[in-house]
C-alpha atoms as a PDB file:
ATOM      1  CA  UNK A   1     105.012 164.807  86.394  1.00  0.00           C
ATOM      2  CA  UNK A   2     107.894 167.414  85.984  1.00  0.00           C
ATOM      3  CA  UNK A   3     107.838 170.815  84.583  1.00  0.00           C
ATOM      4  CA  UNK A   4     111.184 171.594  83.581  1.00  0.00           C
ATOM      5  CA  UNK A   5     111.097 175.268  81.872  1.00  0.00           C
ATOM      6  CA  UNK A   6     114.361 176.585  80.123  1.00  0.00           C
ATOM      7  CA  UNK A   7     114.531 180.684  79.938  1.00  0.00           C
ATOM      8  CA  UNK A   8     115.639 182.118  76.771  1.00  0.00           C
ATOM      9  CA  UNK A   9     113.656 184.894  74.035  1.00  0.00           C
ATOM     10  CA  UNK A  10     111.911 183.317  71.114  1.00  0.00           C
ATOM     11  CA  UNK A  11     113.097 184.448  67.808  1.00  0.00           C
ATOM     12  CA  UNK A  12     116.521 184.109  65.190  1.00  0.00           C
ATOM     13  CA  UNK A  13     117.656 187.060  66.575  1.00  0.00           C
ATOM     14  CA  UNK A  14     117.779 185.501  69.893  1.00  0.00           C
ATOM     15  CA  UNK A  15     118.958 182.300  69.109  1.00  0.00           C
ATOM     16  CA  UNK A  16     122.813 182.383  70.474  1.00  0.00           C
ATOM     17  CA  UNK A  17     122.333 184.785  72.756  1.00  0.00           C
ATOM     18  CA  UNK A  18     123.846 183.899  76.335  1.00  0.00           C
ATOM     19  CA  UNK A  19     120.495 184.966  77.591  1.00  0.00           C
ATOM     20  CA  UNK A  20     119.457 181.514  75.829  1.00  0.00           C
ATOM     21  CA  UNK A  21     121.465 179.123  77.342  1.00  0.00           C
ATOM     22  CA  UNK A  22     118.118 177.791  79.274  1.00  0.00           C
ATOM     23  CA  UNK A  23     116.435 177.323  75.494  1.00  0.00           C
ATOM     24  CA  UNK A  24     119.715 175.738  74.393  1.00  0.00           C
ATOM     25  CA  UNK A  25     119.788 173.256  77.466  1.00  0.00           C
ATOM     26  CA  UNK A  26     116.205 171.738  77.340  1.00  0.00           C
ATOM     27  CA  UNK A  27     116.478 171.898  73.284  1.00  0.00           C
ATOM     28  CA  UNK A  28     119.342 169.356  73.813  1.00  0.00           C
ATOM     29  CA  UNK A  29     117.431 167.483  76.536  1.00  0.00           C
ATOM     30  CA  UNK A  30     114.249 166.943  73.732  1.00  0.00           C
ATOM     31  CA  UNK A  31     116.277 165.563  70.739  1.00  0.00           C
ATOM     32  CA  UNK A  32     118.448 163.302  72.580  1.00  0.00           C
ATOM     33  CA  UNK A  33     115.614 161.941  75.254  1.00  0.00           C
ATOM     34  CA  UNK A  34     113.293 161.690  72.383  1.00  0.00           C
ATOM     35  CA  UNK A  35     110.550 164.469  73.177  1.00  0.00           C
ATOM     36  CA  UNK A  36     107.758 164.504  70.983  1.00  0.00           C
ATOM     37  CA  UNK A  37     108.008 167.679  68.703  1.00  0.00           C
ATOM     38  CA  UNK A  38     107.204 171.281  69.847  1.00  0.00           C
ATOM     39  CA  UNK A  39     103.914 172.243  70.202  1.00  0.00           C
ATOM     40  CA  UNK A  40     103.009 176.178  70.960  1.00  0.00           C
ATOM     41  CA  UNK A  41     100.976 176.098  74.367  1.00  0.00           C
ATOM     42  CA  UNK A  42     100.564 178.232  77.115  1.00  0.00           C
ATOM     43  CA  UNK A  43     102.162 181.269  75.709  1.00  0.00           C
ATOM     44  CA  UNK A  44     105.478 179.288  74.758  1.00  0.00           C
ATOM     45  CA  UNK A  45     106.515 175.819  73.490  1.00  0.00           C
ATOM     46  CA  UNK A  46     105.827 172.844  74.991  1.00  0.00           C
ATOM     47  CA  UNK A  47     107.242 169.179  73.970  1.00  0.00           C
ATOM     48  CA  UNK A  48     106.426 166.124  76.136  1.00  0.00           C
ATOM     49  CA  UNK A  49     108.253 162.867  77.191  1.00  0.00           C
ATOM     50  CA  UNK A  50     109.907 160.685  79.749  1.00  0.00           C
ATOM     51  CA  UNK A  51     112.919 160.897  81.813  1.00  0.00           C
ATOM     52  CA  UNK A  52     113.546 157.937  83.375  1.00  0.00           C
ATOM     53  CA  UNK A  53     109.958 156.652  84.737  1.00  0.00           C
ATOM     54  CA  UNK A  54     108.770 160.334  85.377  1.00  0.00           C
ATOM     55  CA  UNK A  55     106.520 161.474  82.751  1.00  0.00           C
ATOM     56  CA  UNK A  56     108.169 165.103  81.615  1.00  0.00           C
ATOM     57  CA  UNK A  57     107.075 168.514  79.849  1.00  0.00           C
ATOM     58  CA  UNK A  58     109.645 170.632  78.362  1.00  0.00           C
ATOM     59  CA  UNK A  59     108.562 174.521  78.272  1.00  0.00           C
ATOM     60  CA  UNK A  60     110.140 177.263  76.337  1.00  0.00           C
ATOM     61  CA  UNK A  61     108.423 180.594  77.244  1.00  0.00           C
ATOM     62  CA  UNK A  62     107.994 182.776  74.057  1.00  0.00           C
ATOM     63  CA  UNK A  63     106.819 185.384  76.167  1.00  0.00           C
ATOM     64  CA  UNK A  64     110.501 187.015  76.616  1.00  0.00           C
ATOM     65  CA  UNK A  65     112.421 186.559  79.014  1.00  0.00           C
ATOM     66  CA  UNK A  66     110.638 189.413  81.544  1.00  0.00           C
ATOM     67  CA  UNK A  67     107.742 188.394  81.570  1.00  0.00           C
ATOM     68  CA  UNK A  68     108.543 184.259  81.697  1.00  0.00           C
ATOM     69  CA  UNK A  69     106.182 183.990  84.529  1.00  0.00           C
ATOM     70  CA  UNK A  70     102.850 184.390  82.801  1.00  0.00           C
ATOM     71  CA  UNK A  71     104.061 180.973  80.492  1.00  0.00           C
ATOM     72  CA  UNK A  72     105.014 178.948  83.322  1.00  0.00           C
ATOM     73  CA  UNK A  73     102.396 179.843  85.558  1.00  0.00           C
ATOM     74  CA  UNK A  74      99.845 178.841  83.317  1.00  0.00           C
ATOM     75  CA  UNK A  75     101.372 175.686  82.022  1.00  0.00           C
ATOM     76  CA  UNK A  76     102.141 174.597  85.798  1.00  0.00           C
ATOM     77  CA  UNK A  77      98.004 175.353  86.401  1.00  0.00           C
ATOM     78  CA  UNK A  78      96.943 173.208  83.772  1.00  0.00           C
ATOM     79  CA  UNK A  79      99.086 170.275  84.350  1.00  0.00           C
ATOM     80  CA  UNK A  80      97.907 170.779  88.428  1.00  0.00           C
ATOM     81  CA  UNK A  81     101.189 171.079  89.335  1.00  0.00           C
ATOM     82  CA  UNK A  82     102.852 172.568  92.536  1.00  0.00           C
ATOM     83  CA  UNK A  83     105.979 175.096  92.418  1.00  0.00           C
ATOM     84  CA  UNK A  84     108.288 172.147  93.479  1.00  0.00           C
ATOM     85  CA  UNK A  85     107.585 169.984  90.213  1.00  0.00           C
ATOM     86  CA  UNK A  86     108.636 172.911  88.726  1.00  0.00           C
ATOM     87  CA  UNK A  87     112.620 172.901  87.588  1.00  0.00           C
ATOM     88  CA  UNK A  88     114.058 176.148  85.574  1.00  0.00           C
ATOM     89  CA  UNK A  89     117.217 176.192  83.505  1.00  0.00           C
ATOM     90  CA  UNK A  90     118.826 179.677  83.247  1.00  0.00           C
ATOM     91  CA  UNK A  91     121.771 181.522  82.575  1.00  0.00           C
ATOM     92  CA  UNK A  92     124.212 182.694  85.472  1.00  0.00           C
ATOM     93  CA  UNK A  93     126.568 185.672  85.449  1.00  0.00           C
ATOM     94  CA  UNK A  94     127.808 184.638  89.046  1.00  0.00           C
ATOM     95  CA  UNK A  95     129.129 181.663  88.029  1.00  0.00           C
ATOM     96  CA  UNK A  96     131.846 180.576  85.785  1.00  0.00           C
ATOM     97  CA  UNK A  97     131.324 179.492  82.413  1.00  0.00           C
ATOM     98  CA  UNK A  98     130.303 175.727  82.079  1.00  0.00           C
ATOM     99  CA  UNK A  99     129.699 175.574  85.550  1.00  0.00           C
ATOM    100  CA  UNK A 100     126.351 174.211  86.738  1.00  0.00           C
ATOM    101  CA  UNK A 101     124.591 174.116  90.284  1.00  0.00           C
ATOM    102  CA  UNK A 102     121.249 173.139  91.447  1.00  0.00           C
ATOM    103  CA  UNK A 103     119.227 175.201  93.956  1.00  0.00           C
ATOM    104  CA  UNK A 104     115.727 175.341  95.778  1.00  0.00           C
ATOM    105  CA  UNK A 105     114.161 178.524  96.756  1.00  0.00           C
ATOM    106  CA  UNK A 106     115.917 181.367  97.262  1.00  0.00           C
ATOM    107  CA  UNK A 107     115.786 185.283  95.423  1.00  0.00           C
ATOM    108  CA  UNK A 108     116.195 185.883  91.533  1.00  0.00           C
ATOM    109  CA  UNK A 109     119.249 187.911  92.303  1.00  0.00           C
ATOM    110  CA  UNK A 110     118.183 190.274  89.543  1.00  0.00           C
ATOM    111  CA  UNK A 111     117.604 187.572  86.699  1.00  0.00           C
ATOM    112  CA  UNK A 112     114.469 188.995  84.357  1.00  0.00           C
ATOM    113  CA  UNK A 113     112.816 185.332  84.218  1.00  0.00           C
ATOM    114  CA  UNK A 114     113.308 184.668  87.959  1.00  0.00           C
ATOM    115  CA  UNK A 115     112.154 187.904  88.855  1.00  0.00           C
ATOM    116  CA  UNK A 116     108.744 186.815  87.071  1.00  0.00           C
ATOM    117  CA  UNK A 117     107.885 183.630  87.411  1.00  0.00           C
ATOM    118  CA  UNK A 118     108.719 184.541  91.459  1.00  0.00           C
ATOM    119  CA  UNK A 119     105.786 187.120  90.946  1.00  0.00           C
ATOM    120  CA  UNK A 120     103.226 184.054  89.297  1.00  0.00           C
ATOM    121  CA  UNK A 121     104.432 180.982  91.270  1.00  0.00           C
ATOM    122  CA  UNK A 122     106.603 182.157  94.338  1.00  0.00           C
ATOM    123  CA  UNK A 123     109.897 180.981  95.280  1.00  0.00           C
ATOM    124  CA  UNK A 124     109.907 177.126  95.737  1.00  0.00           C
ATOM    125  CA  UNK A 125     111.137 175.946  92.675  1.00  0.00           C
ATOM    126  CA  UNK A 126     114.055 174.066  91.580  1.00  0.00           C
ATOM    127  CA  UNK A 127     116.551 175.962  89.053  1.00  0.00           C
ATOM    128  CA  UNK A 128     119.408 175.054  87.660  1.00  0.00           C
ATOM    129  CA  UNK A 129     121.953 177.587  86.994  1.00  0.00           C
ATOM    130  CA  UNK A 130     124.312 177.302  83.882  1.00  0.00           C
ATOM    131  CA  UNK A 131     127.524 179.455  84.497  1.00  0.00           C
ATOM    132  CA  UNK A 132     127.987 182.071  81.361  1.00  0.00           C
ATOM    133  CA  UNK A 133     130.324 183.724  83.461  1.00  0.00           C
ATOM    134  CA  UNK A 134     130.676 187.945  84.528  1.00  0.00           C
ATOM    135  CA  UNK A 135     131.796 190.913  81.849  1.00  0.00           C
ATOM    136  CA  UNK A 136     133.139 192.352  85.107  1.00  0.00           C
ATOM    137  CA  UNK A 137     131.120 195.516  85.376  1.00  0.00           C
ATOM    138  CA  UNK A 138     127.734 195.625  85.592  1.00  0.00           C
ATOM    139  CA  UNK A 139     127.149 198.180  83.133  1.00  0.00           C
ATOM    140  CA  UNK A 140     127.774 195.568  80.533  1.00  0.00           C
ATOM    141  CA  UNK A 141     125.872 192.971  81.860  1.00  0.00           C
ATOM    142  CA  UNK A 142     122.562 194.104  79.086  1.00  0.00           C
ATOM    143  CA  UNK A 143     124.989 193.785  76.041  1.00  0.00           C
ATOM    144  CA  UNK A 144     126.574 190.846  77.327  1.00  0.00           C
ATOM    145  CA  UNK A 145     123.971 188.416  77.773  1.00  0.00           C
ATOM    146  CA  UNK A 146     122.136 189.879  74.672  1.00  0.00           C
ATOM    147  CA  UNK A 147     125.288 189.032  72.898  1.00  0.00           C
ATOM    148  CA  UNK A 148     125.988 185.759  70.987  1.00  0.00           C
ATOM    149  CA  UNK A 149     128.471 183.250  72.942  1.00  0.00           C
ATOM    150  CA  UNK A 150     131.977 183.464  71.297  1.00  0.00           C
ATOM    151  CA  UNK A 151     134.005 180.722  69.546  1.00  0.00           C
ATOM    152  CA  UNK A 152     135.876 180.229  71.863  1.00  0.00           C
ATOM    153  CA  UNK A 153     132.960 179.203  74.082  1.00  0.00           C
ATOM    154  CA  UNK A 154     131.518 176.646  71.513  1.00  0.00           C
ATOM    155  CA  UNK A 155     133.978 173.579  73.454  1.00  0.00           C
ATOM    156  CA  UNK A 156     132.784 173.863  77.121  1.00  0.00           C
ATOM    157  CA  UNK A 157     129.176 175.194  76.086  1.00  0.00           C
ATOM    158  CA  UNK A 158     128.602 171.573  74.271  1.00  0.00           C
ATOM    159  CA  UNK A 159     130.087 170.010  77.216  1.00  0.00           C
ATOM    160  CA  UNK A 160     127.610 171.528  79.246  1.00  0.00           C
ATOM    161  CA  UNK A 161     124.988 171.010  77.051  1.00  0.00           C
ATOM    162  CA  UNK A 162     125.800 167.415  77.015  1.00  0.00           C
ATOM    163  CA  UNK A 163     126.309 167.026  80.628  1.00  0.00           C
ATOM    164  CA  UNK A 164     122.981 168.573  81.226  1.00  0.00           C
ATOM    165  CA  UNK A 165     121.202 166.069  78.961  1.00  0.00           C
ATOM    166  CA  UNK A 166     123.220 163.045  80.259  1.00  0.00           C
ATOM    167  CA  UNK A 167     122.060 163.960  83.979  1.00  0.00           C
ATOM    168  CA  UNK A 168     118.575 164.860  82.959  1.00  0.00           C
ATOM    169  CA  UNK A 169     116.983 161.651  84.326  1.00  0.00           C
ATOM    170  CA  UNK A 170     118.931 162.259  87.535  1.00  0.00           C
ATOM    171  CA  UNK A 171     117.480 166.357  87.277  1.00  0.00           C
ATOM    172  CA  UNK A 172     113.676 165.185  86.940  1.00  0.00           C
ATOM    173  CA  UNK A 173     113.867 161.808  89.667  1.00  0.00           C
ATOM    174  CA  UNK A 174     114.571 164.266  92.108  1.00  0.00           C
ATOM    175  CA  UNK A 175     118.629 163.810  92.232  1.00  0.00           C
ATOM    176  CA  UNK A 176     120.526 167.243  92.376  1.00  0.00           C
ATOM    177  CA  UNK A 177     124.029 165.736  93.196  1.00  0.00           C
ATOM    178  CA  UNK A 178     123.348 162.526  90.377  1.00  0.00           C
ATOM    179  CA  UNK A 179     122.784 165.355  87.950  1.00  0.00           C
ATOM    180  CA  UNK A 180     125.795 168.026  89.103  1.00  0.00           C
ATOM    181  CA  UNK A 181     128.283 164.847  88.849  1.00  0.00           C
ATOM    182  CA  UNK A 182     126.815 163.805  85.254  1.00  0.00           C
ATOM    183  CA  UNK A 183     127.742 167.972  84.217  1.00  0.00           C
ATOM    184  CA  UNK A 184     130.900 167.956  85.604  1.00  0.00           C
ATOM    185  CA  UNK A 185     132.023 164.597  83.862  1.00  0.00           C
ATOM    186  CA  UNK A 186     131.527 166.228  80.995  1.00  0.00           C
ATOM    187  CA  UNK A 187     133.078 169.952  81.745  1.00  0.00           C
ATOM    188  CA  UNK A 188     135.572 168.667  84.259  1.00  0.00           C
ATOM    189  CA  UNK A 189     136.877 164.774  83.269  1.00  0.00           C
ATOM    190  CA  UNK A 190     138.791 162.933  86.091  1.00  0.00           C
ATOM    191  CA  UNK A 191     142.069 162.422  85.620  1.00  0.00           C
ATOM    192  CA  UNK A 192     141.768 158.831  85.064  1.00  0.00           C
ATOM    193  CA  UNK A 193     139.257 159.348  82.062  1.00  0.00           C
ATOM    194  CA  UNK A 194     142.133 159.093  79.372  1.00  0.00           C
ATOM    195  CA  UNK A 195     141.802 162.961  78.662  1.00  0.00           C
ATOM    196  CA  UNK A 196     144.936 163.766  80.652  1.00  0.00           C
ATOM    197  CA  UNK A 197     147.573 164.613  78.541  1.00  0.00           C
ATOM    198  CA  UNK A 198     150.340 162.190  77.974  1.00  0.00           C
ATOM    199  CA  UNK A 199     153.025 161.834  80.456  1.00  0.00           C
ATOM    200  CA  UNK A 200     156.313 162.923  79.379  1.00  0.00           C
ATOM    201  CA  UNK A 201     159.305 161.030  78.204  1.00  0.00           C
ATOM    202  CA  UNK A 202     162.793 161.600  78.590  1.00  0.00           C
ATOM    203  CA  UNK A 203     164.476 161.076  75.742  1.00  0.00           C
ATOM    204  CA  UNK A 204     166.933 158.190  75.560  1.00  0.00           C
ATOM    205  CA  UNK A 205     170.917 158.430  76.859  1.00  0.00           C
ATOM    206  CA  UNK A 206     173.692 158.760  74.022  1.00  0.00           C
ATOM    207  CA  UNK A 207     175.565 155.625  73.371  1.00  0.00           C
ATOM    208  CA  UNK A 208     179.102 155.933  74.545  1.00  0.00           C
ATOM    209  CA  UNK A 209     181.728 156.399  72.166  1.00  0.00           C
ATOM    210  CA  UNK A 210     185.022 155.160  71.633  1.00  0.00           C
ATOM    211  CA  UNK A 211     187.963 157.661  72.038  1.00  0.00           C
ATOM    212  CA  UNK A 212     189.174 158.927  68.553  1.00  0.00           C
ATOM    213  CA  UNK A 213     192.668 158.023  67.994  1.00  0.00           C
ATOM    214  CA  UNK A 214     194.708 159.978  65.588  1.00  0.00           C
ATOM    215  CA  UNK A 215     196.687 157.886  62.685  1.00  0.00           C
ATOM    216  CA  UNK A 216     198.956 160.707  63.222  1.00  0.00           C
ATOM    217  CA  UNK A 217     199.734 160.016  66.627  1.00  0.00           C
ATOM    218  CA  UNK A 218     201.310 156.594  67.262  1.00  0.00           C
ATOM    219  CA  UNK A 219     201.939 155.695  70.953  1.00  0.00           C
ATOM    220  CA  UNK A 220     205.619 156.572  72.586  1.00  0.00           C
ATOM    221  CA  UNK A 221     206.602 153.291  72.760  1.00  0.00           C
ATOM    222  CA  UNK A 222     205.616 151.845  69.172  1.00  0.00           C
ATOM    223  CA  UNK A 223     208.543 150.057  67.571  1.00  0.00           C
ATOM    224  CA  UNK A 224     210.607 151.969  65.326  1.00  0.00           C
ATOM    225  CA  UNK A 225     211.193 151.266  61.751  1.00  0.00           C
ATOM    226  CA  UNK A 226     214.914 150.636  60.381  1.00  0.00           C
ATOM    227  CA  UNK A 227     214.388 154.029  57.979  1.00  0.00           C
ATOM    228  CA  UNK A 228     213.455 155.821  61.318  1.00  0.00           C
ATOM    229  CA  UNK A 229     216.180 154.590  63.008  1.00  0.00           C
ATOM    230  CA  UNK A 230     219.342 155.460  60.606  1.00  0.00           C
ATOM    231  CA  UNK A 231     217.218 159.448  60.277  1.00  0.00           C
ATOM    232  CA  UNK A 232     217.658 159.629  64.056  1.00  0.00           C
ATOM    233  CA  UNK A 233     221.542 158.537  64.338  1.00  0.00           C
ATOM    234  CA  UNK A 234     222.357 160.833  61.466  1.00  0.00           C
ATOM    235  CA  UNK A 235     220.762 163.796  63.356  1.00  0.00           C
ATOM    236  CA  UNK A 236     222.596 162.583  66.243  1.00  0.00           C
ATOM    237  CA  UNK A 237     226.302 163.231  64.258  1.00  0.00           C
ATOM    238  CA  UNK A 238     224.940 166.637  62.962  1.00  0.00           C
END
């Protein structure tokens, strides 16, 4: 069995936060994979299911987001499961939006729900990080994350909402490169996908036209008429 725990703070206030992404990502995971519905358990929400042929709970700390630990320490207890079946979605200032990479191990680099469930189940579990991208001085990082994504972030947020769900069989049997390709199918299409944009045409060459020829204009050597004729001899004896 598979704990996989998305990091977010419980509450409408809360809800679009950046900070959320992790509650955003296994929400989307539960009502396409078919979860059974949200249950409150072990100091958070819990909904339960299958990935694949490994047998999955979902777990949304309502704890907030410092003190995430305490939720997924207990839950992991009670299901008797080690820090490696554990698997944490979370938001990432270090990497670019709708970017996604999978790690083991490793420090919380200051992340609030790292930082705590390191404290109640060490360091040897699997997160995922979800790219929300940097405000580019860490003075705003608080009001950032705490902040509501924009609208301009709605198109690659779904994407990699979408991409996390498709590779979420991949995610819980254990393969980290399965899932990162099914995320960046989504974010990132290849070329040959059909999403390119359409090649460019040159537009067609002009038909060649005929010369214009004046009525005004006859050639030099054009037979003369007999009235043209007798008007140029009587100039002549002028």
């Amino acid at each position: 069995m598979k704990l996989i725990v998305g990091l977010g703070n419980p509450g409408a206030k809360y809800a679009g936060n950046r900070h959320n992404i992790g509650f955003m990502a296994v929400d989307r995971i539960a009502s396409e994979h078919g979860f059974g519905p949200w249950k409150a358990r072990f100091q958070g929400e819990i909904a339960e299911g299958r990935l694949g042929s490994e047998r999955v709970a979902l777990l949304k700390p309502t704890t907030f987001m410092n003190l995430s630990g305490q939720s997924v320490g207990e839950a992991m207890r009670y299901l008797k499961l080690t820090p490696e079946d554990v698997i944490v979605l979370h938001d990432e200032l270090d990497l670019a939006p709708g970017k996604c990479r999978v790690k083991r191990g490793g420090g919380h680099a200051g992340h609030n729900g790292l930082r705590s469930i390191h404290q109640h189940i060490g360091a040897e579990y699997e997160r995922v990080r979800l790219g929300i991208g940097h405000p580019g001085h860490k003075d705003r990082v608080a009001p950032y994350v705490l902040s509501d994504f924009a609208k301009a972030d709605q198109d690659w947020l779904d994407d990699l909402l979408r991409g996390v769900s498709d590779g979420a069989v991949s995610l819980a049997g254990g393969d980290g490169g399965r899932f990162q390709n099914a995320v960046a199918a989504r974010v990132t299409p290849a070329r040959n996908s059909g999403t390119e944009a359409p090649e460019k045409r040159l537009p067609p060459e002009p038909k060649p036209t005929k010369p214009e020829v004046k009525p005004d204009a006859p050639p030099s050597d054009a037979p003369q008429s007999f009235v043209e004729k007798l008007r140029n001899l009587t100039e002549r004896f002028k």
